[in-house]
Protein backbone atom coordinates (compact mmCIF):
# COMPACT_ATOMS: atom_id res chain seq x y z
CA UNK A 1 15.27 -10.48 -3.66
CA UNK A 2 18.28 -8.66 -4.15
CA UNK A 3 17.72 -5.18 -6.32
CA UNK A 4 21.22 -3.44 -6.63
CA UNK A 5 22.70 -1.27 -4.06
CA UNK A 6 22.84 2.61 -5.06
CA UNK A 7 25.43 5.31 -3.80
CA UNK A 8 25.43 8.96 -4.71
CA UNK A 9 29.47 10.50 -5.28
CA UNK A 10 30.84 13.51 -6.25
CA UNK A 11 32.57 11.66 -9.03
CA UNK A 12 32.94 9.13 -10.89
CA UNK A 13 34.95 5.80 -8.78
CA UNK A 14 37.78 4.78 -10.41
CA UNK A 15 36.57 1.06 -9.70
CA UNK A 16 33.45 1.29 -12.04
CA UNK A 17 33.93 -0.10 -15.31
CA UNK A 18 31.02 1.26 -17.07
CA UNK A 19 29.51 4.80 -17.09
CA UNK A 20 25.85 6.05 -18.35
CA UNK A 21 25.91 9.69 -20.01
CA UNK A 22 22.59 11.52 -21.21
CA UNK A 23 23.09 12.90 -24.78
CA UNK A 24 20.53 14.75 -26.58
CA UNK A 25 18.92 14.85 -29.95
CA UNK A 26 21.01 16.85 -31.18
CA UNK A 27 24.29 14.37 -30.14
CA UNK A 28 25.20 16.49 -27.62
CA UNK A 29 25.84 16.43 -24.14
CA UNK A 30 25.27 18.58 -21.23
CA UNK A 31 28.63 19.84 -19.39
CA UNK A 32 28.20 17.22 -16.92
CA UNK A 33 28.05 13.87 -19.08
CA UNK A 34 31.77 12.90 -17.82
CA UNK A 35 32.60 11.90 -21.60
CA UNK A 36 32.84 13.01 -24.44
CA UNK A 37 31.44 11.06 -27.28
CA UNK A 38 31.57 11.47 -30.86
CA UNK A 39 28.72 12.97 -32.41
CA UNK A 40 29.92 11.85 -35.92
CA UNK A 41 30.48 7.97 -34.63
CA UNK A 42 26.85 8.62 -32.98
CA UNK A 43 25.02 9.31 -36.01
CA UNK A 44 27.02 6.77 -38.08
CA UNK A 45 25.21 4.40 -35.91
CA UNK A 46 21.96 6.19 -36.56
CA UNK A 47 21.81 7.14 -32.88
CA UNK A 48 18.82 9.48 -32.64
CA UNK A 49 19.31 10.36 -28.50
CA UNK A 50 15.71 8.92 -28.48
CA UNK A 51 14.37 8.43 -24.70
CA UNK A 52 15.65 4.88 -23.68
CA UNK A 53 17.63 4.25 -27.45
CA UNK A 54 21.39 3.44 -25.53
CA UNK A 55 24.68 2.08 -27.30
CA UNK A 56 28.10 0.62 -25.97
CA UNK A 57 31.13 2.18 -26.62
CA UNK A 58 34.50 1.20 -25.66
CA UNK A 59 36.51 3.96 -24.11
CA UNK A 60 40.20 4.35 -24.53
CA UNK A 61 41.30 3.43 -21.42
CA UNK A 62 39.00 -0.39 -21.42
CA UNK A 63 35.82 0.99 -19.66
CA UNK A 64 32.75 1.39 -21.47
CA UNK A 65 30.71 4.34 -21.85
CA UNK A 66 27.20 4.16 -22.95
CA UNK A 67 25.23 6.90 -24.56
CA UNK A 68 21.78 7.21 -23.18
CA UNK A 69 19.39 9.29 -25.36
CA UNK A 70 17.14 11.51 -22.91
CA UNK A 71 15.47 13.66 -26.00
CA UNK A 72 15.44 17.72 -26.74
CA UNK A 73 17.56 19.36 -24.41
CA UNK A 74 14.34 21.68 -23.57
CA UNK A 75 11.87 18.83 -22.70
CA UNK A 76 13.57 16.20 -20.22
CA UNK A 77 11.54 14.76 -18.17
CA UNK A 78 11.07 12.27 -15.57
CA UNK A 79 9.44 9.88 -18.06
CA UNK A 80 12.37 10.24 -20.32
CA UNK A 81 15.08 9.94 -17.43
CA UNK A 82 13.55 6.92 -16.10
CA UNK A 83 13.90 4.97 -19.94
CA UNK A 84 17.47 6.45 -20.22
CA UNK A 85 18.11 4.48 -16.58
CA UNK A 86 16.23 1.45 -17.76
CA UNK A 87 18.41 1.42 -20.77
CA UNK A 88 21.64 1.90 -19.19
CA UNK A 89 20.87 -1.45 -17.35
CA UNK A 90 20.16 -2.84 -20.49
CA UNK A 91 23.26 -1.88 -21.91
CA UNK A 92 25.80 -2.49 -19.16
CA UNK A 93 26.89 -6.19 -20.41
CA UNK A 94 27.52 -8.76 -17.33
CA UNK A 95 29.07 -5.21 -15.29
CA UNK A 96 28.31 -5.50 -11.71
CA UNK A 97 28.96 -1.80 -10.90
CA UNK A 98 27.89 0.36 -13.05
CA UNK A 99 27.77 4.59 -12.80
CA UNK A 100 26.29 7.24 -14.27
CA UNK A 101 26.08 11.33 -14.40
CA UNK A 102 22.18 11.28 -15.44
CA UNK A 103 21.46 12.79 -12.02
CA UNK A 104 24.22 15.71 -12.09
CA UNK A 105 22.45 17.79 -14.66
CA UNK A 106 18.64 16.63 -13.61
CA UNK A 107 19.05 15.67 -10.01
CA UNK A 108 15.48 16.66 -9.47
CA UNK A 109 14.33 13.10 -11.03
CA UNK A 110 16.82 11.17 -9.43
CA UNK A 111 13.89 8.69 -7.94
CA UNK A 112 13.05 7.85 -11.95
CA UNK A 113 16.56 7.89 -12.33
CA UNK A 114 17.03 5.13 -9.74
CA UNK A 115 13.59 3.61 -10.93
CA UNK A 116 14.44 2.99 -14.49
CA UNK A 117 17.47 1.32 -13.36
CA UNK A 118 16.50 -1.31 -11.06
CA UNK A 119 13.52 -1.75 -13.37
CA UNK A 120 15.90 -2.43 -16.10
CA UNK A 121 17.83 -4.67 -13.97
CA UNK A 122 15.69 -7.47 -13.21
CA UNK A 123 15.92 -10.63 -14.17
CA UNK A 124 13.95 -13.80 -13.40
CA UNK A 125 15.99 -16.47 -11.61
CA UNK A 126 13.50 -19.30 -12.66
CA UNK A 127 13.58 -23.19 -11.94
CA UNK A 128 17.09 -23.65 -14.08
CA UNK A 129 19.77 -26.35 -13.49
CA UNK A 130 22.32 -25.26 -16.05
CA UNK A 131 23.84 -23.20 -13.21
CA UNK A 132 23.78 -20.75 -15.30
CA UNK A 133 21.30 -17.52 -13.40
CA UNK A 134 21.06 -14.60 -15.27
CA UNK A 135 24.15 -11.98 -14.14
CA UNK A 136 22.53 -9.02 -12.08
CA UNK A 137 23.53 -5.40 -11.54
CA UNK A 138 24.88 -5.14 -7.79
CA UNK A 139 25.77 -1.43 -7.00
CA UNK A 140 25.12 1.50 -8.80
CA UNK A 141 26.60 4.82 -8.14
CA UNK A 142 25.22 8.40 -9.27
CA UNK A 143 26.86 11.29 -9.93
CA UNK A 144 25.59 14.57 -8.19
CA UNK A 145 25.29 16.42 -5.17
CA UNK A 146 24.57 14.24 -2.30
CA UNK A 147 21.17 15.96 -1.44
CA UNK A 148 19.54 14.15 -3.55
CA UNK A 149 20.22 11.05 -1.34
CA UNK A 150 16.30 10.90 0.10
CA UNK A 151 15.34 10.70 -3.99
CA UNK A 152 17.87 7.93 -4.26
CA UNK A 153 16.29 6.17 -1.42
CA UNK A 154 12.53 6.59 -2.30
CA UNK A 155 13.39 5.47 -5.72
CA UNK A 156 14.68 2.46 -4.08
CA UNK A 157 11.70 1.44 -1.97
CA UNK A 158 9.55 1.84 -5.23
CA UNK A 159 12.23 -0.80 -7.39
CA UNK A 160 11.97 -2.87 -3.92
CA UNK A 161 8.09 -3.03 -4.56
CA UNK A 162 8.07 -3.51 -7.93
CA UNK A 163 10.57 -6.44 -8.03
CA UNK A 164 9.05 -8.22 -5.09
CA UNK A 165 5.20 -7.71 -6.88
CA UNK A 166 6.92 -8.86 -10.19
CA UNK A 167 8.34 -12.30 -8.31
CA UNK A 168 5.09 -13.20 -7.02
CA UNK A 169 3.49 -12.99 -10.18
CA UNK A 170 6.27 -15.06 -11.72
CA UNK A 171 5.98 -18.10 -9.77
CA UNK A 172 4.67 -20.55 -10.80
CA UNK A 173 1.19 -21.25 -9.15
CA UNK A 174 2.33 -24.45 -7.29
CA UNK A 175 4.27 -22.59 -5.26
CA UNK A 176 3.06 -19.30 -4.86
CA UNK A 177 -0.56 -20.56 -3.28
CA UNK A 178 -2.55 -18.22 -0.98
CA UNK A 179 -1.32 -19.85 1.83
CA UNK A 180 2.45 -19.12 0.38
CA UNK A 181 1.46 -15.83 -0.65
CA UNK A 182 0.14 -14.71 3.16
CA UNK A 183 3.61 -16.29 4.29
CA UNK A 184 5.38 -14.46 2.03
CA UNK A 185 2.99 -11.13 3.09
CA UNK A 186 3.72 -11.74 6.56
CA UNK A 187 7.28 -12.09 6.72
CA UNK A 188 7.73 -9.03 4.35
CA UNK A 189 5.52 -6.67 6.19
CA UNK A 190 6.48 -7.76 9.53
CA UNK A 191 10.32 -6.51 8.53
CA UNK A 192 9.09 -3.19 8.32
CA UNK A 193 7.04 -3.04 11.02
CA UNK A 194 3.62 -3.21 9.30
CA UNK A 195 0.90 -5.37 11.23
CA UNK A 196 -0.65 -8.35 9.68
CA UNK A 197 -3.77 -10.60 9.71
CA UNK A 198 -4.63 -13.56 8.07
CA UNK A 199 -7.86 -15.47 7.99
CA UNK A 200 -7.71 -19.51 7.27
CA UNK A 201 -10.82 -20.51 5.56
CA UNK A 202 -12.62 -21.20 9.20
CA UNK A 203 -12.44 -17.67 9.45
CA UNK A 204 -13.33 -17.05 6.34
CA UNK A 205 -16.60 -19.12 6.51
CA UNK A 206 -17.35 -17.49 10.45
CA UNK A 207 -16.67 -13.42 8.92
CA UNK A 208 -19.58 -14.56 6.20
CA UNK A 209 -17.46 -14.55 3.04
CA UNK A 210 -19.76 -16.19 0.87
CA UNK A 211 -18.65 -15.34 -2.45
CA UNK A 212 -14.83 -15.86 -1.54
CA UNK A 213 -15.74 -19.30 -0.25
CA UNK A 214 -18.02 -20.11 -3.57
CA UNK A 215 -15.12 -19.62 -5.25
CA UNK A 216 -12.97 -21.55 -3.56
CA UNK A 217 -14.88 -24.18 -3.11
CA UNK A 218 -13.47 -26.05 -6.58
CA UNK A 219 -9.73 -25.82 -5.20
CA UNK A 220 -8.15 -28.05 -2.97
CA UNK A 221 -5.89 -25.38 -2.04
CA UNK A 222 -7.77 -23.37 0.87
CA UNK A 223 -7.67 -19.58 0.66
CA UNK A 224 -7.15 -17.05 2.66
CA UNK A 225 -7.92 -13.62 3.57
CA UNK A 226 -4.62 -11.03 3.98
CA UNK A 227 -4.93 -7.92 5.90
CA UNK A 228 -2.09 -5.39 6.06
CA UNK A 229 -2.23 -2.40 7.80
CA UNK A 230 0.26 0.79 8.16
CA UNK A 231 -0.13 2.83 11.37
CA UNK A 232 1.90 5.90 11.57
CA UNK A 233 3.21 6.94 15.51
CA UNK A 234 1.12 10.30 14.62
CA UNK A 235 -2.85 10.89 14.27
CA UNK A 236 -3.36 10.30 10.46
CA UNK A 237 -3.59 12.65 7.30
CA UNK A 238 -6.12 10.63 5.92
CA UNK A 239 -7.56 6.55 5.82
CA UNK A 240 -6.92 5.08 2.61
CA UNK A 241 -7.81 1.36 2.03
CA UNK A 242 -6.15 -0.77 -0.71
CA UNK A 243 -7.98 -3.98 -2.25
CA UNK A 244 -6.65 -6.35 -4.22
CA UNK A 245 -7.35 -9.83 -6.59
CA UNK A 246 -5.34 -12.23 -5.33
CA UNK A 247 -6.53 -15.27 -7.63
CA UNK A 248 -3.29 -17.14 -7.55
CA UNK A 249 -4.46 -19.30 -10.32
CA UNK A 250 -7.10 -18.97 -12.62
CA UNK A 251 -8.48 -22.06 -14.89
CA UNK A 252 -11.91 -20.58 -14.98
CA UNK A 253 -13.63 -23.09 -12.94
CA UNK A 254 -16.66 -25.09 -14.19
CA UNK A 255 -16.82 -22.26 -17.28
CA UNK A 256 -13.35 -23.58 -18.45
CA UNK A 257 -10.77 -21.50 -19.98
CA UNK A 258 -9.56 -22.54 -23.51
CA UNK A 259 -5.75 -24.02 -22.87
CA UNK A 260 -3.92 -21.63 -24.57
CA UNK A 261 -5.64 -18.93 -21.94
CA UNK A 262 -4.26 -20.43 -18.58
CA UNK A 263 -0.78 -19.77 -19.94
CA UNK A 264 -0.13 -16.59 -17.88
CA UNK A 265 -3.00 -16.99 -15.47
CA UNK A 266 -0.65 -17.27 -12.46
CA UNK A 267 -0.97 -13.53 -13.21
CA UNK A 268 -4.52 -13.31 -11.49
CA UNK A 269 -2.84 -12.13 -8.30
CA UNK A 270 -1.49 -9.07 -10.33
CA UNK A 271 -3.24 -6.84 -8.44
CA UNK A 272 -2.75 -8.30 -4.53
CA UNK A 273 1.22 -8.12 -4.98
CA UNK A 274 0.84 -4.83 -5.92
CA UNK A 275 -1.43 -3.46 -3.08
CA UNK A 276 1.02 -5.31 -1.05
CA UNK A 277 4.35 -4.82 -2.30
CA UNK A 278 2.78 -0.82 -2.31
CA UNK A 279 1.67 -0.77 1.85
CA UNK A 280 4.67 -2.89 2.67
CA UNK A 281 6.68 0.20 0.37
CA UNK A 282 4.78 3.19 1.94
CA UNK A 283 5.30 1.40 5.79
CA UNK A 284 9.23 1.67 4.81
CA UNK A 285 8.66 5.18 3.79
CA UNK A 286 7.11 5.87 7.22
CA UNK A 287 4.09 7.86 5.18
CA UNK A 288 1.47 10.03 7.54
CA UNK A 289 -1.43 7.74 6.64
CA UNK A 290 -3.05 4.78 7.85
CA UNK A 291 -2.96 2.31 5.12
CA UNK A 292 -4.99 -0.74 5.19
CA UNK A 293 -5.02 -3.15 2.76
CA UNK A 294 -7.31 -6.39 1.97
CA UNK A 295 -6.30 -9.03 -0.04
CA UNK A 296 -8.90 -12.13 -1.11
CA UNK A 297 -6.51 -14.90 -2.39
CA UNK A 298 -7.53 -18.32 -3.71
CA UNK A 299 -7.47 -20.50 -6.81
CA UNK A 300 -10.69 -20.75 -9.09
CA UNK A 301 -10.47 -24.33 -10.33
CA UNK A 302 -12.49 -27.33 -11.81
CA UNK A 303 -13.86 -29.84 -9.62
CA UNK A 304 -17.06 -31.80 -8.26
CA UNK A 305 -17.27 -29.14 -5.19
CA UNK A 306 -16.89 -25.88 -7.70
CA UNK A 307 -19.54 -23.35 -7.59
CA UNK A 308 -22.04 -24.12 -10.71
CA UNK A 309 -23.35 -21.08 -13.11
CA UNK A 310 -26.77 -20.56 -11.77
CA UNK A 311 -25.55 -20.93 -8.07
CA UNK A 312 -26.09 -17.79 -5.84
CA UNK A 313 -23.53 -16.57 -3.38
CA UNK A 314 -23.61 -13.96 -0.49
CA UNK A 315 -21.24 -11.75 -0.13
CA UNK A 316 -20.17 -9.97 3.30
CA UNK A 317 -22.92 -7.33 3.07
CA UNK A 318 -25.22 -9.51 2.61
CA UNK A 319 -25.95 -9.09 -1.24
CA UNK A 320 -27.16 -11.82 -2.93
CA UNK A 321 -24.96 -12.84 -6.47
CA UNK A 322 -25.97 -15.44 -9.03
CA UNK A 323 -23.05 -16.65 -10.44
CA UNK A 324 -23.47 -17.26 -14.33
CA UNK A 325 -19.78 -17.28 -15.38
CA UNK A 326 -17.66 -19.04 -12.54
CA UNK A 327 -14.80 -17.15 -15.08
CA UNK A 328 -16.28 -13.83 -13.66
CA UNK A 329 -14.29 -14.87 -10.56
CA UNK A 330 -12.32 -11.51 -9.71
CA UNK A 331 -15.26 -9.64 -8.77
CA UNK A 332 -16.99 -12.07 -6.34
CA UNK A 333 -13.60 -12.41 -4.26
CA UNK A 334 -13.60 -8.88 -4.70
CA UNK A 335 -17.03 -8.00 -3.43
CA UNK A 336 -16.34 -9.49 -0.06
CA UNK A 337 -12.81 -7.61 0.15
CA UNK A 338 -14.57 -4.26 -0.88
CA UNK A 339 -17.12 -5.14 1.91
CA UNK A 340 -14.50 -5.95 4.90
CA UNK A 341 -13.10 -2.18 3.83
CA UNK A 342 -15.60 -0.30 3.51
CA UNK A 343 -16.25 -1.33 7.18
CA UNK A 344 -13.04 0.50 8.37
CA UNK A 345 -14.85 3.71 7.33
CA UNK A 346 -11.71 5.15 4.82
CA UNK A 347 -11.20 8.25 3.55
CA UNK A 348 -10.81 6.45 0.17
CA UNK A 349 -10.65 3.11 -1.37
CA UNK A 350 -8.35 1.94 -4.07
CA UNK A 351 -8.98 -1.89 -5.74
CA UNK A 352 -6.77 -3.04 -8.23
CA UNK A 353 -7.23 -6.52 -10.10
CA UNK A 354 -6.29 -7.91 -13.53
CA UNK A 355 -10.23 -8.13 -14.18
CA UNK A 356 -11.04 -8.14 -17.71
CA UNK A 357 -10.22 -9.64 -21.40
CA UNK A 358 -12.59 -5.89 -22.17
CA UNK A 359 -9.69 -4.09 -20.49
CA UNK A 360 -7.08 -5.21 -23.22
CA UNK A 361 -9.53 -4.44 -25.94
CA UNK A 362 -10.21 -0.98 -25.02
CA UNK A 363 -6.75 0.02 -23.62
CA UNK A 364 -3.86 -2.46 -25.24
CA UNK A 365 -1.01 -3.75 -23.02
CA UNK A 366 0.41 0.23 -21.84
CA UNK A 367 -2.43 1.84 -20.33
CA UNK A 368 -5.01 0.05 -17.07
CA UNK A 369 -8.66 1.36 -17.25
CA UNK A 370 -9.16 3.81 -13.92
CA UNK A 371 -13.16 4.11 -12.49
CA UNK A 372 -14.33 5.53 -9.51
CA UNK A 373 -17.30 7.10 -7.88
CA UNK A 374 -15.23 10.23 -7.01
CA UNK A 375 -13.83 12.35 -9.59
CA UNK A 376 -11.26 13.97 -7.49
CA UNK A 377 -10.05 10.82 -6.31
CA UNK A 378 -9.68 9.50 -9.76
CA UNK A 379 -8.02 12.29 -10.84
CA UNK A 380 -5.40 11.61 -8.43
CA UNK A 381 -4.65 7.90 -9.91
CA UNK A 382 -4.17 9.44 -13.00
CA UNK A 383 -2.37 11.71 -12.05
CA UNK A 384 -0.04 9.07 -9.40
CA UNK A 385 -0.06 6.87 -12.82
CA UNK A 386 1.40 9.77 -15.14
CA UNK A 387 4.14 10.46 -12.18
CA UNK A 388 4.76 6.55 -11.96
CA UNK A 389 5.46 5.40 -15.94
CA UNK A 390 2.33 3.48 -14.97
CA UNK A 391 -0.46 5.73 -17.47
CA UNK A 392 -4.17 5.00 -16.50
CA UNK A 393 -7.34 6.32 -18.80
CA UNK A 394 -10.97 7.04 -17.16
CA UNK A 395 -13.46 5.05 -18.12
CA UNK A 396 -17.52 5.93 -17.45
CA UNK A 397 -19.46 3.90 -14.88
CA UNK A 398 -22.52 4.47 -17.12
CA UNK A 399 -25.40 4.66 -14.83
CA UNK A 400 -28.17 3.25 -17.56
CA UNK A 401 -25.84 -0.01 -18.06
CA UNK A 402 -26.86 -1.24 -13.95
CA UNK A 403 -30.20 -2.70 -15.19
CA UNK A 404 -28.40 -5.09 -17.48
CA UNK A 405 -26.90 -6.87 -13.81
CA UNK A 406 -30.29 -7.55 -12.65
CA UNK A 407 -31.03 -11.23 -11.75
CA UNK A 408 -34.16 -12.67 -11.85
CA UNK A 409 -33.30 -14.81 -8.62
CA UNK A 410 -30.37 -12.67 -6.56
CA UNK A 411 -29.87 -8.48 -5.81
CA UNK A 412 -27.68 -9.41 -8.96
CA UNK A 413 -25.82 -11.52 -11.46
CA UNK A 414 -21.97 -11.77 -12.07
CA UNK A 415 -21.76 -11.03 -15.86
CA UNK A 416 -24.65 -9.84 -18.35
CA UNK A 417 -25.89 -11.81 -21.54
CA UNK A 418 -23.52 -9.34 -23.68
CA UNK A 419 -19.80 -9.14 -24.57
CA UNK A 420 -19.69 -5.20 -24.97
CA UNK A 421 -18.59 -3.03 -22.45
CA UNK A 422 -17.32 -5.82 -20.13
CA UNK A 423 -14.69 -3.40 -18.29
CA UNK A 424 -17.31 -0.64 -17.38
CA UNK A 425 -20.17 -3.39 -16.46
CA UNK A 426 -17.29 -5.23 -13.75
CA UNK A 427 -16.80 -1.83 -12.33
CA UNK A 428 -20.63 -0.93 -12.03
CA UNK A 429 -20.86 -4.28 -10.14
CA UNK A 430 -17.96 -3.66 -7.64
CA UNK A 431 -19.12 -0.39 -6.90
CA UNK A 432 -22.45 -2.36 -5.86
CA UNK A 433 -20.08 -3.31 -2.55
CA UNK A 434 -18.30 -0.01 -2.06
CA UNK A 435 -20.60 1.58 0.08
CA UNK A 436 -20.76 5.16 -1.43
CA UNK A 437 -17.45 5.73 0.10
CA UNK A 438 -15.08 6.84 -2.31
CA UNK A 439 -13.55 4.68 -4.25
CA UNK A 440 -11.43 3.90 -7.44
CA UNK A 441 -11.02 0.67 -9.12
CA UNK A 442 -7.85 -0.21 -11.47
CA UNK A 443 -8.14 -3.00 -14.04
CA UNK A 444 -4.66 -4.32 -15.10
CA UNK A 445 -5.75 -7.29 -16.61
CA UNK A 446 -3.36 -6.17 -19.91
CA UNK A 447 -0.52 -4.02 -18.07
CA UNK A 448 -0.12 -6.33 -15.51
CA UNK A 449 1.86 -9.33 -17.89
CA UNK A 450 4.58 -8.49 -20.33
CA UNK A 451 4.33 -10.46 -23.91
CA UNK A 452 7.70 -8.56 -25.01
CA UNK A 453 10.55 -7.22 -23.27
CA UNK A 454 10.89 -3.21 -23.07
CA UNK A 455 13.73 -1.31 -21.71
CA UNK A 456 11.67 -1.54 -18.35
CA UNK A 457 10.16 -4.58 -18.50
CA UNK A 458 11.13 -8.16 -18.75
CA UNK A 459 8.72 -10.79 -20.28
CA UNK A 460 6.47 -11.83 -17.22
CA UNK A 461 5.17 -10.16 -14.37
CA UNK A 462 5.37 -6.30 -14.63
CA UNK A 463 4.58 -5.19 -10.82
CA UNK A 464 2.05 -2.72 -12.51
CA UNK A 465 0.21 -0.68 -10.16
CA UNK A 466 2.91 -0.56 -6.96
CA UNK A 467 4.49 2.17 -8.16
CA UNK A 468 1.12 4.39 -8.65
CA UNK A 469 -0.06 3.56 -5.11
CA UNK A 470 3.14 4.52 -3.80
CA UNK A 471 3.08 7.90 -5.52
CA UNK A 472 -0.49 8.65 -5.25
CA UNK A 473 0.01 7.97 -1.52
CA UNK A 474 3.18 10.22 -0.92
CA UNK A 475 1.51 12.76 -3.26
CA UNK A 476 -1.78 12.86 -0.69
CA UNK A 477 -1.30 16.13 0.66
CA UNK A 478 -4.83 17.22 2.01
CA UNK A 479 -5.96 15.68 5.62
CA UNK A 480 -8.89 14.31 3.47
CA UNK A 481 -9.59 13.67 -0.45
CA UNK A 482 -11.89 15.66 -2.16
């Protein structure tokens, strides 16, 4: 994984062939563009200066200049910034270097800046043997004073995440297993100095996983259990524990997926490489908080060992679960994860998993669900979403829908007999193995795989949910939430 290289200057290099500059939507510029373009050739083209609408023009001496539209002059924002940088990626041809003067007249945003770049510039390598791999961006270079340097650099560890969440996803599931996903985990957070545990399914079956090893049980791939944890050399601000999916495969099990379902279900572990690629992110940064992060990966398959609906699992606390969809995977591996944090005592726990079909229903493909049994703590993942590009809407954990988890032969059951309100019914049964700590849960099911390409987004993997942890984290200002 090699995102591009970015350098702040003064000016522009004379060795950069291509150069971004904002214009408005009006077709002007602000004095610091570093080109002039013509606002009569601009509209010609029915260029509107529309947040991440670019074009390609050629420049009189052979370098191209592309116009980036960032809006109305009077309402710029990071949101807008960040689509103008994804766009200018978009737009740069097969350039290796590329520049731009977005950051002289905002250089407050210059971490979106930076963002929407490398977010534009990824590409998928893939399994092909034309010898033909995509070109990629290699070294960008802003414009502006070099104080903004530390933006430039955060902005970097969040494109690092991202990228890194958005490979994992896009493997295919033969080779990203859990066993090559804690691999992967370990060697990653070991480079930065973050410490790293992982259980093999002995352990597993000794620390009284039960519902982790039901589901399991149909794959002859064995799973394992991924603990990451960021110490900083100073007493902590605060405790906050990530959890994450990490189904690196999901058929279903015995309660089958229809084919054309399975296409994109290497995507289960959405929500592990983000609470990974996030504390492996915030260990770089060298954040004030402890960050620990649990990660229950394995495949839910088909076979003559796979749990059966009507089988009852126990989970680490000790709560009884009768399985009745083996589909309704994500929260049983979940339930055990939830249970090893909550044992750390946190300040706060965060889960994210691509958990529900209900999600995409309610929410589309843009926006992940957010619950939580701590308003102020939600409030801050919406409000680390917002700041992130990554937007997140609240959904109720409706008290009077609990009853409808009751089992007749467990402390509960997996899914209920009805197909409404399947989002808000997954959260009420996680927060069954939260403890009453606080706690927020993410559902990403939708944002987490991209059907189209956007100026941000490639089709795939979309590393959804790293950048919100990483902002919500360096946004944590009080010793304690709440």
């Amino acid at each position: 994984m090699n995102i591009p290289s970015f350098e702040v200057a003064r000016t522009v290099p004379a060795d950069v062939s291509v150069l971004g500059v904002p214009v408005f939507s009006d077709l002007s510029s602000p004095p610091e563009a570093g080109a002039e373009i013509d606002r009569g050739f601009l509209a010609q083209r029915r260029f509107e200066g529309k947040p991440g609408q670019a074009i390609a023009l050629l420049a009189d001496d052979g370098s191209t200049v592309v116009a980036l539209g960032v809006g109305n002059a009077d309402s710029v924002d990071a949101g807008a910034l960040r689509l103008a940088g994804g766009a200018l990626a978009r737009n740069a041809g097969d350039a290796a270097e590329v520049a731009t003067t977005l950051a002289s007249t905002w250089p407050e945003h210059a971490g979106p800046i930076v963002e929407g770049i490398g977010l534009g510039a990824y590409r998928i390598n893939g399994s092909r043997n034309n010898g033909q791999a995509p070109a990629r961006l290699e070294r960008v270079v802003l414009v502006g004073r070099q104080g903004i340097r530390s933006s430039v650099e955060r902005g970097e560890v969040s494109v690092e995440a991202t990228w890194r969440a958005r490979d994992w996803v896009n493997l295919p599931p033969r080779t990203l297993t859990p066993r090559e996903l804690a691999l992967q985990t370990v060697e990653a957070a070991e480079a930065v100095g973050a410490e790293v545990e992982v259980w093999d399914e002995d352990r597993i079956a000794d620390e009284k996983l039960g519902a982790l090893m039901g589901v399991a049980s149909g794959a002859s791939e064995p799973p394992r259990l991924i603990r990451v944890r960021h110490t900083p050399s100073r007493r902590p601000r605060a405790r906050i524990a990530f959890v994450g999916k990490g189904i690196t495969f999901d058929s279903g099990g015995l309660s089958l997926k229809p084919a054309q379902s399975m296409i994109t279900m290497k995507d289960d572990m959405g929500g592990a490489a983000a609470v990974i690629s996030a504390t492996i992110a915030l260990a770089q940064l060298g954040v004030p908080f402890e960050i620990e992060t649990w990660v229950a990966a394995t495949e839910n398959m088909p076979s003559g060992t796979a749990i059966h609906p009507g089988d009852v699992l126990t989970a680490r606390n000790g709560t009884t679960i009768e399985v009745q969809n083996t589909d309704a995977e994500g929260r049983l591996v979940l339930a055990d994860a939830l249970s090893l944090a909550v044992e750390s005592e946190p300040d706060a726990i965060i889960d994210l998993a691509t958990l529900t079909g209900g999600q995409r229903v309610a929410l589309g493909t843009g926006v992940a669900a957010v619950m939580g049994t701590d308003a102020e703590l939600v409030q801050r993942v919406i409000a680390a979403g917002e700041s992130a590009g990554e937007p997140c809407w609240e959904l109720p954990l409706f008290a009077a829908y609990r009853k409808d988890l009751d089992s007749d032969v467990a402390d509960l059951r997996n899914v209920t007999n009805q197909p409404s309100a399947s989002t808000i019914m997954a959260g009420l049964f996680l927060m069954e193995f939260t403890g009453g700590r606080r706690w927020a849960h993410l559902d990403i099911a939708a944002p987490a795989w991209a059907e189209s390409e956007t100026v941000l987004t490639r089709k795939g993997g979309t590393g959804w949910g790293a950048r919100t942890l990483i902002d919500l984290v360096t946004g944590w200002t009080a010793r304690k939430p709440g």
